[in-house]
C-alpha atoms as a PDB file:
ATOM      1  CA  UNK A   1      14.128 -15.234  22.326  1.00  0.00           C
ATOM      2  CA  UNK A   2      14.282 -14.687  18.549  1.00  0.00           C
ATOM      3  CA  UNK A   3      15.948 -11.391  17.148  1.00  0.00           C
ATOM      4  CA  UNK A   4      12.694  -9.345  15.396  1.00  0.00           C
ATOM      5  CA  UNK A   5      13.839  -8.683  11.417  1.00  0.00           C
ATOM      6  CA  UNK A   6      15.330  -5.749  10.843  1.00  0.00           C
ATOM      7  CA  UNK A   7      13.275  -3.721   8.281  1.00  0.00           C
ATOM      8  CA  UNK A   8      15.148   0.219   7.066  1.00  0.00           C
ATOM      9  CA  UNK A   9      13.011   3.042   5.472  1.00  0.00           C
ATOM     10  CA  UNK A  10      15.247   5.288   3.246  1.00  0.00           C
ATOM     11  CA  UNK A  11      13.603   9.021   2.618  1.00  0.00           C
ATOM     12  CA  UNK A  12      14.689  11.794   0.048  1.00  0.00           C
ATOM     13  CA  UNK A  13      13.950  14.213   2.515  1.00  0.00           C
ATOM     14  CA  UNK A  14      12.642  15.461   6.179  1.00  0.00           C
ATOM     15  CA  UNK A  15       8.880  15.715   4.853  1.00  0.00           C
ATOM     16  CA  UNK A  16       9.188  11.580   4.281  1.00  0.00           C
ATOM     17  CA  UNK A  17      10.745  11.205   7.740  1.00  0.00           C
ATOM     18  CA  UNK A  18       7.692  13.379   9.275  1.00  0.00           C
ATOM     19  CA  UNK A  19       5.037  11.789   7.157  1.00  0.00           C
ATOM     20  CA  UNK A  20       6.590   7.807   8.489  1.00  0.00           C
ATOM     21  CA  UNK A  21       6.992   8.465  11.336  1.00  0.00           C
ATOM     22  CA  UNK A  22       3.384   9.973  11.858  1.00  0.00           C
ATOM     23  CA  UNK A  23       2.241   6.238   9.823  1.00  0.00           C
ATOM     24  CA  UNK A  24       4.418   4.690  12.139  1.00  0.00           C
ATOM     25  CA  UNK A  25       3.037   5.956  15.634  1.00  0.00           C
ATOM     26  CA  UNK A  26      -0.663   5.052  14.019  1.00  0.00           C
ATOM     27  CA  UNK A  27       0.604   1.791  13.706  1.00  0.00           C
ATOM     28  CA  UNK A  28       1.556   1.876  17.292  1.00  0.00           C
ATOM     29  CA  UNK A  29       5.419   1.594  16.678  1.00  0.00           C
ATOM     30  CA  UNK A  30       7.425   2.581  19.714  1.00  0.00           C
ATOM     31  CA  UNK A  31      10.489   5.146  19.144  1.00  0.00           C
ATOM     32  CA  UNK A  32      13.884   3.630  20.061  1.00  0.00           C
ATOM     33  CA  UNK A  33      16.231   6.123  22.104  1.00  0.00           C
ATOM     34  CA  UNK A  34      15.917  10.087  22.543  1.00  0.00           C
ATOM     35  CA  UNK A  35      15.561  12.804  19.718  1.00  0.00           C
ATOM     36  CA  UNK A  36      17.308  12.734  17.120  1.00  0.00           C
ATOM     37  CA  UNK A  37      20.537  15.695  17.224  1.00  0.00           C
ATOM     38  CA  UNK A  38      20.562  18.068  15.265  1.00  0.00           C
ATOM     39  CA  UNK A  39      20.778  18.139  11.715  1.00  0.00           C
ATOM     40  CA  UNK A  40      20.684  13.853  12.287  1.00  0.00           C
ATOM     41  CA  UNK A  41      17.671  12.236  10.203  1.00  0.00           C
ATOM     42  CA  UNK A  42      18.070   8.611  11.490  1.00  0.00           C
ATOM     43  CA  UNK A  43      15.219   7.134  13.868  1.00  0.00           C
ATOM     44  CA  UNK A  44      14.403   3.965  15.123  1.00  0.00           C
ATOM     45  CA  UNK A  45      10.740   2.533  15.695  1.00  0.00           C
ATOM     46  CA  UNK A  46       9.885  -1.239  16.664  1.00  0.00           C
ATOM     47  CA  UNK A  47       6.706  -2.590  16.758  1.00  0.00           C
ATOM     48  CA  UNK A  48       6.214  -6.635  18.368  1.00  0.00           C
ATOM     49  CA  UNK A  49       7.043  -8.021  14.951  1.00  0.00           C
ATOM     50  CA  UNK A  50       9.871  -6.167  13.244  1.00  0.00           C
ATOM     51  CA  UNK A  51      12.590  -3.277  14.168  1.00  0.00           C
ATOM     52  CA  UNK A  52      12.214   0.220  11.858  1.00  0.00           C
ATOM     53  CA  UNK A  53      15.067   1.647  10.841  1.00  0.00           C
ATOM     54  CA  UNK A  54      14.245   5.496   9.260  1.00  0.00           C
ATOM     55  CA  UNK A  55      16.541   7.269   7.635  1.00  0.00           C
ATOM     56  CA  UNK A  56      16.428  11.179   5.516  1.00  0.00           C
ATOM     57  CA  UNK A  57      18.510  12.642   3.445  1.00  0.00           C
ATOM     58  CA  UNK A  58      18.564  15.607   1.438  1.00  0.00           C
ATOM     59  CA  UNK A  59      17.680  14.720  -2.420  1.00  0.00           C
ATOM     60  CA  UNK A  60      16.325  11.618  -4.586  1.00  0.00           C
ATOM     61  CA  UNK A  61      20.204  11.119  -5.848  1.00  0.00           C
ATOM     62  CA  UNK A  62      20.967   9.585  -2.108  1.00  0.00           C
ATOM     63  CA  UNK A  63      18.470   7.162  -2.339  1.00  0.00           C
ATOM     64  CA  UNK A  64      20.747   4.677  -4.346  1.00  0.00           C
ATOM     65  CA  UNK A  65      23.711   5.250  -1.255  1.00  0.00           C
ATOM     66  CA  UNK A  66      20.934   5.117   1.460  1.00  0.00           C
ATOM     67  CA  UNK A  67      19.912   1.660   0.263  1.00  0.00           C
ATOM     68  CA  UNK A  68      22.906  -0.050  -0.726  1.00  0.00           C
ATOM     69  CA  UNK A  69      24.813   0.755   2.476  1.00  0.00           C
ATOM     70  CA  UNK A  70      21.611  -0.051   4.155  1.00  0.00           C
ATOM     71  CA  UNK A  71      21.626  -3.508   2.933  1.00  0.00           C
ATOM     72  CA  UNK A  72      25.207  -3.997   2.947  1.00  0.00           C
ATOM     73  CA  UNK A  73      24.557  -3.722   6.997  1.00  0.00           C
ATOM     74  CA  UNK A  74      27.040  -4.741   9.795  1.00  0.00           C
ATOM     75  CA  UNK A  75      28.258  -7.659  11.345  1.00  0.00           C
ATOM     76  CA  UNK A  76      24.981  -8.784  13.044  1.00  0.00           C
ATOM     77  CA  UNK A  77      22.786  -6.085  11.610  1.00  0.00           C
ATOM     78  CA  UNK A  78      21.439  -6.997   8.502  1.00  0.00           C
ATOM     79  CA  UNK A  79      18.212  -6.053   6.927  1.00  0.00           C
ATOM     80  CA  UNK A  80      16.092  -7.952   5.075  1.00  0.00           C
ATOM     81  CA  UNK A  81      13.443  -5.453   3.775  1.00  0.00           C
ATOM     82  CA  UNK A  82      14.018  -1.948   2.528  1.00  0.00           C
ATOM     83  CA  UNK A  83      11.242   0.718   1.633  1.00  0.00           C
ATOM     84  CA  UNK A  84      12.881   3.031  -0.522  1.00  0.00           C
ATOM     85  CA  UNK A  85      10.773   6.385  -0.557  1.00  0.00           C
ATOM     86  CA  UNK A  86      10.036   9.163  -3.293  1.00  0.00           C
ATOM     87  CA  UNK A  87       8.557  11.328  -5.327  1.00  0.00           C
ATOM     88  CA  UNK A  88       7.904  10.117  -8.547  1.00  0.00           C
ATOM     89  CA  UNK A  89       7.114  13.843 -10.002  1.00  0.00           C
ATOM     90  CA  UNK A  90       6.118  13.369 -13.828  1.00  0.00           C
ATOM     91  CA  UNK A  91       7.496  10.013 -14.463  1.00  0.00           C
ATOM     92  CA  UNK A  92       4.870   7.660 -15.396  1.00  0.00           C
ATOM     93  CA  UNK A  93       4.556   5.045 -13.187  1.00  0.00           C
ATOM     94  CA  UNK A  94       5.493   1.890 -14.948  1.00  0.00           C
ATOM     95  CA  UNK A  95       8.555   4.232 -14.801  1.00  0.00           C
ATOM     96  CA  UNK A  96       8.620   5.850 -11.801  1.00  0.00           C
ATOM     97  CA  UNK A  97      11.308   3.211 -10.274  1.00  0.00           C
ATOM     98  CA  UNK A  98      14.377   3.567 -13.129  1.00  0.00           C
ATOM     99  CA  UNK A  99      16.447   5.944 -11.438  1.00  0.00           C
ATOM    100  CA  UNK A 100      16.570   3.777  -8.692  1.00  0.00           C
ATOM    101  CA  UNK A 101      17.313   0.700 -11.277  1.00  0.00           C
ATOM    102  CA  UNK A 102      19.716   3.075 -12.993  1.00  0.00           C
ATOM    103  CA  UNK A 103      21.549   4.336 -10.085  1.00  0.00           C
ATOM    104  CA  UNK A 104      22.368   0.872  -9.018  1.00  0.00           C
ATOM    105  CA  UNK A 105      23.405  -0.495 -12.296  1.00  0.00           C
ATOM    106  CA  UNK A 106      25.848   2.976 -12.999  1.00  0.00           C
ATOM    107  CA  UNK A 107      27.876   2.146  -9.063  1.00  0.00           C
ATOM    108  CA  UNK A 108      28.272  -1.511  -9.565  1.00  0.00           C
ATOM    109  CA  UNK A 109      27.245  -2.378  -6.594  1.00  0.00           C
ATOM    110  CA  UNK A 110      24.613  -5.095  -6.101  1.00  0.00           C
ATOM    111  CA  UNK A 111      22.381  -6.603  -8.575  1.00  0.00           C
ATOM    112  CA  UNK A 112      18.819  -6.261  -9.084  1.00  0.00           C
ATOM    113  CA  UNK A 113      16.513  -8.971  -9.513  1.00  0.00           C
ATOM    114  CA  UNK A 114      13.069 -10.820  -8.714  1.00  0.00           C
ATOM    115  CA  UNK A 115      12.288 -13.213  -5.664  1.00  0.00           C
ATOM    116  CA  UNK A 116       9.303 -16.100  -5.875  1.00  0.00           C
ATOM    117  CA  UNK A 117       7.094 -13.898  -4.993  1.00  0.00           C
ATOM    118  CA  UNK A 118       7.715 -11.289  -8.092  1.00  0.00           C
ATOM    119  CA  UNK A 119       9.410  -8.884  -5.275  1.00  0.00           C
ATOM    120  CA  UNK A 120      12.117  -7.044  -6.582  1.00  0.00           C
ATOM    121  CA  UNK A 121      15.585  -7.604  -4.899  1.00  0.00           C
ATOM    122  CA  UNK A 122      18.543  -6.426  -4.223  1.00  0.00           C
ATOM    123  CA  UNK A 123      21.883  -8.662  -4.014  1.00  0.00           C
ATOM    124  CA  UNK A 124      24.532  -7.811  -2.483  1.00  0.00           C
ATOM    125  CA  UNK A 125      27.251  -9.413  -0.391  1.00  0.00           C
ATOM    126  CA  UNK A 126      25.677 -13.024  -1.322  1.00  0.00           C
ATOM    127  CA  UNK A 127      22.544 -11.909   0.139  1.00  0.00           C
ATOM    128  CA  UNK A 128      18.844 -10.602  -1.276  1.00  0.00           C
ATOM    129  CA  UNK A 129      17.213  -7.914   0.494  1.00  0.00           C
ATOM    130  CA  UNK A 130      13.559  -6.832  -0.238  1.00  0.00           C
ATOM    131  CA  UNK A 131      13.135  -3.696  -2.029  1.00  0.00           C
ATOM    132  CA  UNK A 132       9.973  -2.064  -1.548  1.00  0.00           C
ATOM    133  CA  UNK A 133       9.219   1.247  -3.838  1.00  0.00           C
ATOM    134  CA  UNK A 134       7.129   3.414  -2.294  1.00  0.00           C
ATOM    135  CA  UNK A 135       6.134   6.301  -4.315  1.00  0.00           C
ATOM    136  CA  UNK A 136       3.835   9.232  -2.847  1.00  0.00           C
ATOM    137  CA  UNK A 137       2.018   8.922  -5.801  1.00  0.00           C
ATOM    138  CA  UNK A 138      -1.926  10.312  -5.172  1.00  0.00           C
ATOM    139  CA  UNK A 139      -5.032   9.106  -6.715  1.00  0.00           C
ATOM    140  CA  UNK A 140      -6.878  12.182  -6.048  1.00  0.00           C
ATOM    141  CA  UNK A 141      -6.945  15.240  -8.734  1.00  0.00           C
ATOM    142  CA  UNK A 142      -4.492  18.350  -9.192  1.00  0.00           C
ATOM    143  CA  UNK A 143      -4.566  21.690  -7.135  1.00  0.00           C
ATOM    144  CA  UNK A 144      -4.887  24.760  -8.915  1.00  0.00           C
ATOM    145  CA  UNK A 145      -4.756  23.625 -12.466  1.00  0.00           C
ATOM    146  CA  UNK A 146      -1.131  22.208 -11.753  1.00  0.00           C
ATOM    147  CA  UNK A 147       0.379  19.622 -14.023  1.00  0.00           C
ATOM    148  CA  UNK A 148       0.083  16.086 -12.759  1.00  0.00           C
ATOM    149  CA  UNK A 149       2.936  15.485 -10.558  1.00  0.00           C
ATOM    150  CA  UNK A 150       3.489  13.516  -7.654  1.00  0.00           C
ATOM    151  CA  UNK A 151       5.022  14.536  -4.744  1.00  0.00           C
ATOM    152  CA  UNK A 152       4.678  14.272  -0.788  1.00  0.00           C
ATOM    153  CA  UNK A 153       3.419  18.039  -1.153  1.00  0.00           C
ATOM    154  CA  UNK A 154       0.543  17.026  -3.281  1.00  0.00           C
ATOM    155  CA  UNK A 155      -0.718  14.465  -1.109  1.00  0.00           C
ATOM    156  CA  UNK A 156      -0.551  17.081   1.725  1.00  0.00           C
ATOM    157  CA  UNK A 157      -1.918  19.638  -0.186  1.00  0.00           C
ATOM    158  CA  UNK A 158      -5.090  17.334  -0.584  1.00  0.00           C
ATOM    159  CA  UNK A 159      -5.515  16.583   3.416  1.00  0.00           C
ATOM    160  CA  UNK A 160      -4.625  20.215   3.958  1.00  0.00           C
ATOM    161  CA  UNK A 161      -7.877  20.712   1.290  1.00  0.00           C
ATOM    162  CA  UNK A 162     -10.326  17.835   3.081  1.00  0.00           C
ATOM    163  CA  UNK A 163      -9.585  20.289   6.423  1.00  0.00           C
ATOM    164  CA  UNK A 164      -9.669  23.364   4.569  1.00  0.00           C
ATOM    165  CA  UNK A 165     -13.051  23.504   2.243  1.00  0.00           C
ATOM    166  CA  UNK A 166     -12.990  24.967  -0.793  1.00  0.00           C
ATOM    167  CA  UNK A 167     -15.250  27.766   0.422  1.00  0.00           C
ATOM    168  CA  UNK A 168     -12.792  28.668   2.669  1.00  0.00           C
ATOM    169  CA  UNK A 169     -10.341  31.701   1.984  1.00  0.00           C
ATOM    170  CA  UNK A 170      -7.249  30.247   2.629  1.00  0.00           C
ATOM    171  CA  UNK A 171      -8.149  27.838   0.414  1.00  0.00           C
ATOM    172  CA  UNK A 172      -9.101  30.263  -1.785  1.00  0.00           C
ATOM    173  CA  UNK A 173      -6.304  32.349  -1.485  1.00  0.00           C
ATOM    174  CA  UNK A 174      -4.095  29.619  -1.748  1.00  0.00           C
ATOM    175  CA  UNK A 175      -5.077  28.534  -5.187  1.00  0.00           C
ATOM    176  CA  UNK A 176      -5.197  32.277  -6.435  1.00  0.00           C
ATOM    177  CA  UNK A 177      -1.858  32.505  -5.704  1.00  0.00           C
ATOM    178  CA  UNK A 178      -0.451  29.296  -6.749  1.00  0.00           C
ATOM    179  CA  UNK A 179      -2.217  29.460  -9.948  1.00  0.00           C
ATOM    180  CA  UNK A 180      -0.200  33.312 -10.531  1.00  0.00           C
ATOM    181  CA  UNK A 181       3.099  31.666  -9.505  1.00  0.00           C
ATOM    182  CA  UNK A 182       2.962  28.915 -11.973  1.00  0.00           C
ATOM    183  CA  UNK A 183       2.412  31.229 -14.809  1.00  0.00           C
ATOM    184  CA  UNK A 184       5.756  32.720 -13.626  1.00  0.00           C
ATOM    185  CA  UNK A 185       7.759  29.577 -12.642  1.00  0.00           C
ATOM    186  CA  UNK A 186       6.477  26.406 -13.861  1.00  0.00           C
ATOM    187  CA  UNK A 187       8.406  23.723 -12.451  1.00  0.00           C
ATOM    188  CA  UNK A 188       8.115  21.817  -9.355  1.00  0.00           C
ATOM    189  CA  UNK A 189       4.087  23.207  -9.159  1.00  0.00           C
ATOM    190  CA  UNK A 190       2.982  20.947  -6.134  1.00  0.00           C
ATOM    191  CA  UNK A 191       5.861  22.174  -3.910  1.00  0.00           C
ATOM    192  CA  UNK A 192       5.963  25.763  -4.664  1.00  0.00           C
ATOM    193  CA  UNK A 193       2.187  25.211  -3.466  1.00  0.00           C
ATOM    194  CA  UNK A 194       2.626  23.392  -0.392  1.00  0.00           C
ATOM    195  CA  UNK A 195       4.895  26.457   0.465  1.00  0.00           C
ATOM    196  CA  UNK A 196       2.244  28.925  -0.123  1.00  0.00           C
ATOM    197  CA  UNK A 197      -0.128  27.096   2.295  1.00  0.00           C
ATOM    198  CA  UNK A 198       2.771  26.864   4.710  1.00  0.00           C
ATOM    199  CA  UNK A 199       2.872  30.857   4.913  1.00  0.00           C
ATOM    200  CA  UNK A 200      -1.197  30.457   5.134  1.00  0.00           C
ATOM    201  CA  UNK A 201      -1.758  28.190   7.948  1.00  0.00           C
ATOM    202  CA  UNK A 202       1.222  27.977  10.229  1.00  0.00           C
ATOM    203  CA  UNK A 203       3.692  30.870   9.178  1.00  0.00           C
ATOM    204  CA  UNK A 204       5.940  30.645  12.494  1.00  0.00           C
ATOM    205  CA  UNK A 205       6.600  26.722  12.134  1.00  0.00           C
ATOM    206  CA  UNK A 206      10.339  25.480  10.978  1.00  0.00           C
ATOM    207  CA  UNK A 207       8.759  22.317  10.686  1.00  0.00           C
ATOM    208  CA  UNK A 208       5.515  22.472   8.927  1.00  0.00           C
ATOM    209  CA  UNK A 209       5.011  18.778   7.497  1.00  0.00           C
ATOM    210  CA  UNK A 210       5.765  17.228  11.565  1.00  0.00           C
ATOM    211  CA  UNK A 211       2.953  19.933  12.604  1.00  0.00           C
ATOM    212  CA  UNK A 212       0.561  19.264  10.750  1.00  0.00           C
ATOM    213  CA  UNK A 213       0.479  15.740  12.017  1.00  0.00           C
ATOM    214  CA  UNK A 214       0.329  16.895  15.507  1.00  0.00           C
ATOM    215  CA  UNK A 215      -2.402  20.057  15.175  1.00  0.00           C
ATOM    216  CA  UNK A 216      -5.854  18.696  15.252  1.00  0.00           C
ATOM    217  CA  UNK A 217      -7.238  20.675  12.825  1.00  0.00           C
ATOM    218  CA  UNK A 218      -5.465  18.315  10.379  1.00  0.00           C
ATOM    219  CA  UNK A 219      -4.210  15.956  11.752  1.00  0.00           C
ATOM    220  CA  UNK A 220      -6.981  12.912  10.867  1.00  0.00           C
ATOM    221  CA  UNK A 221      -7.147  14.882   7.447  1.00  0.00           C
ATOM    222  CA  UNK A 222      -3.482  14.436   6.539  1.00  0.00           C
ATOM    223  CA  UNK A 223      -3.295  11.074   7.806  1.00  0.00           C
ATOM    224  CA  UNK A 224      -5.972  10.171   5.604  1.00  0.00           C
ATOM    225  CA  UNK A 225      -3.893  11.483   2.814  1.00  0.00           C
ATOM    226  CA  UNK A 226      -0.760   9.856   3.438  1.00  0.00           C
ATOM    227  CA  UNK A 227      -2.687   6.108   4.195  1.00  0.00           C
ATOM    228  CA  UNK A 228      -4.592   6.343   0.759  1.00  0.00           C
ATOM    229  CA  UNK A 229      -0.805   6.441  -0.912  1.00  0.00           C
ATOM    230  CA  UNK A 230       0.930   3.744  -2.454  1.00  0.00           C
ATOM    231  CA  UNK A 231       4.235   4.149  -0.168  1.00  0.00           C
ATOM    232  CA  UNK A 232       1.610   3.191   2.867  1.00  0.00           C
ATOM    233  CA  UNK A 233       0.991   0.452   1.125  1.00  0.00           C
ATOM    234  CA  UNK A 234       4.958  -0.719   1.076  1.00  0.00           C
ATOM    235  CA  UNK A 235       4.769  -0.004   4.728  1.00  0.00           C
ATOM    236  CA  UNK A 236       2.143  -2.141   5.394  1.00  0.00           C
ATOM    237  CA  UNK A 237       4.198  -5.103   4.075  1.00  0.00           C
ATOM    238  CA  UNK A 238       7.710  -4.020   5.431  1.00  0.00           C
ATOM    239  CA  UNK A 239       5.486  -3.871   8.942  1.00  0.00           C
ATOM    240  CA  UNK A 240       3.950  -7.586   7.683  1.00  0.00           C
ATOM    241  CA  UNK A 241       5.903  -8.994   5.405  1.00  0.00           C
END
């Protein structure tokens, strides 16, 4: 029987790991082994076509490590796809993908390029890997009169919104206070937000990202969210390609 390709999702943080691997159970991918231990951010998913490697860590400045040890693989395991995941914050999005390009080009470590399709690739060890950005960039508007960043927060803010209406006073009490926080503290808007809302709708959770894929009340709505992204788009064709 022939191997399935190996495809690995690299994640600046836990809230990317919770937000794939809810994408990833929609797309009916089956989890590989038991839970994770703790403080361990590596799972594995396969689906009939391709095996998932997902993988966390804490910051965009690992993202450069996570992928090149990634594709430098192990005798046997070698990838030929990998979705790196971010936020792109206020970089503009012709843009949003140079301190990956940097970060590469700074270790000496591999070599960036294009394949025949226009892909962008990474070579290392005499081999090209696929390297899929995938930016949680949204296409819907700001919250509370934030600047226009992009972040995993904002595109949960906005299913948190679609469950939440505007009439209602969490919603209401959640832009109030955002909107009093930013004139204090201005940077990183979007996640100081999603933090407010945290305290609003599920203050005992340690997890509040993996919950709100699992509580009905918005569930669908934060799926929605996440699907409508571009970085559901890269999984698409790391599930596909």
């Amino acid at each position: 029987m022939a191997t399935k390709p190996l495809r690995v999702i690299v994640c600046e943080g836990k809230d990317d790991l919770a937000a794939f691997r809810a994408l990833l159970l929609v797309e009916e991918a089956k989890k590989k082994g038991g839970a994770p231990g703790p403080g361990q951010r590596v799972e594995r998913y396969e689906t009939d076509r391709v095996e998932i490697t997902l993988e966390a860590r804490v910051g965009k400045s690992m993202l450069v490590e996570l992928a090149l040890a990634a594709a430098a693989g192990t005798a046997g395991v070698r990838p030929d796809m990998i979705l790196v995941s971010f936020d792109p914050d206020l970089d503009p999005q012709a843009r949003e993908f140079a301190f990956f390009e940097r970060g590469v080009e700074s270790g000496k470590q591999g070599r960036l390029g294009r394949n025949d399709a226009g892909q962008r690739t990474l070579r290392i060890n005499n081999r090209d890997v696929v390297l899929l950005p995938a930016p949680w960039r949204s296409r819907g508007p700001s919250f509370a009169g934030l600047p226009d960043e992009h972040s995993i927060e904002r595109i949960l803010i906005e299913g948190l919104l679609a469950s939440h209406p505007d009439a209602d006073p969490i919603a209401g009490w959640a832009t109030d206070a955002t909107t009093k926080l930013h004139a204090l503290v201005r940077d990183k808007g979007h996640e100081r937000a999603f933090r407010i809302w945290t305290a609003a709708v599920d203050p005992d959770s340690e997890s509040f990202v993996a919950r709100l894929f699992q509580k009905h009340e918005t569930k669908g709505r934060c799926l929605d969210a996440v699907r409508a992204t571009p970085a559901a788009e890269a999984l698409a064709v790391l599930l596909e390609g």
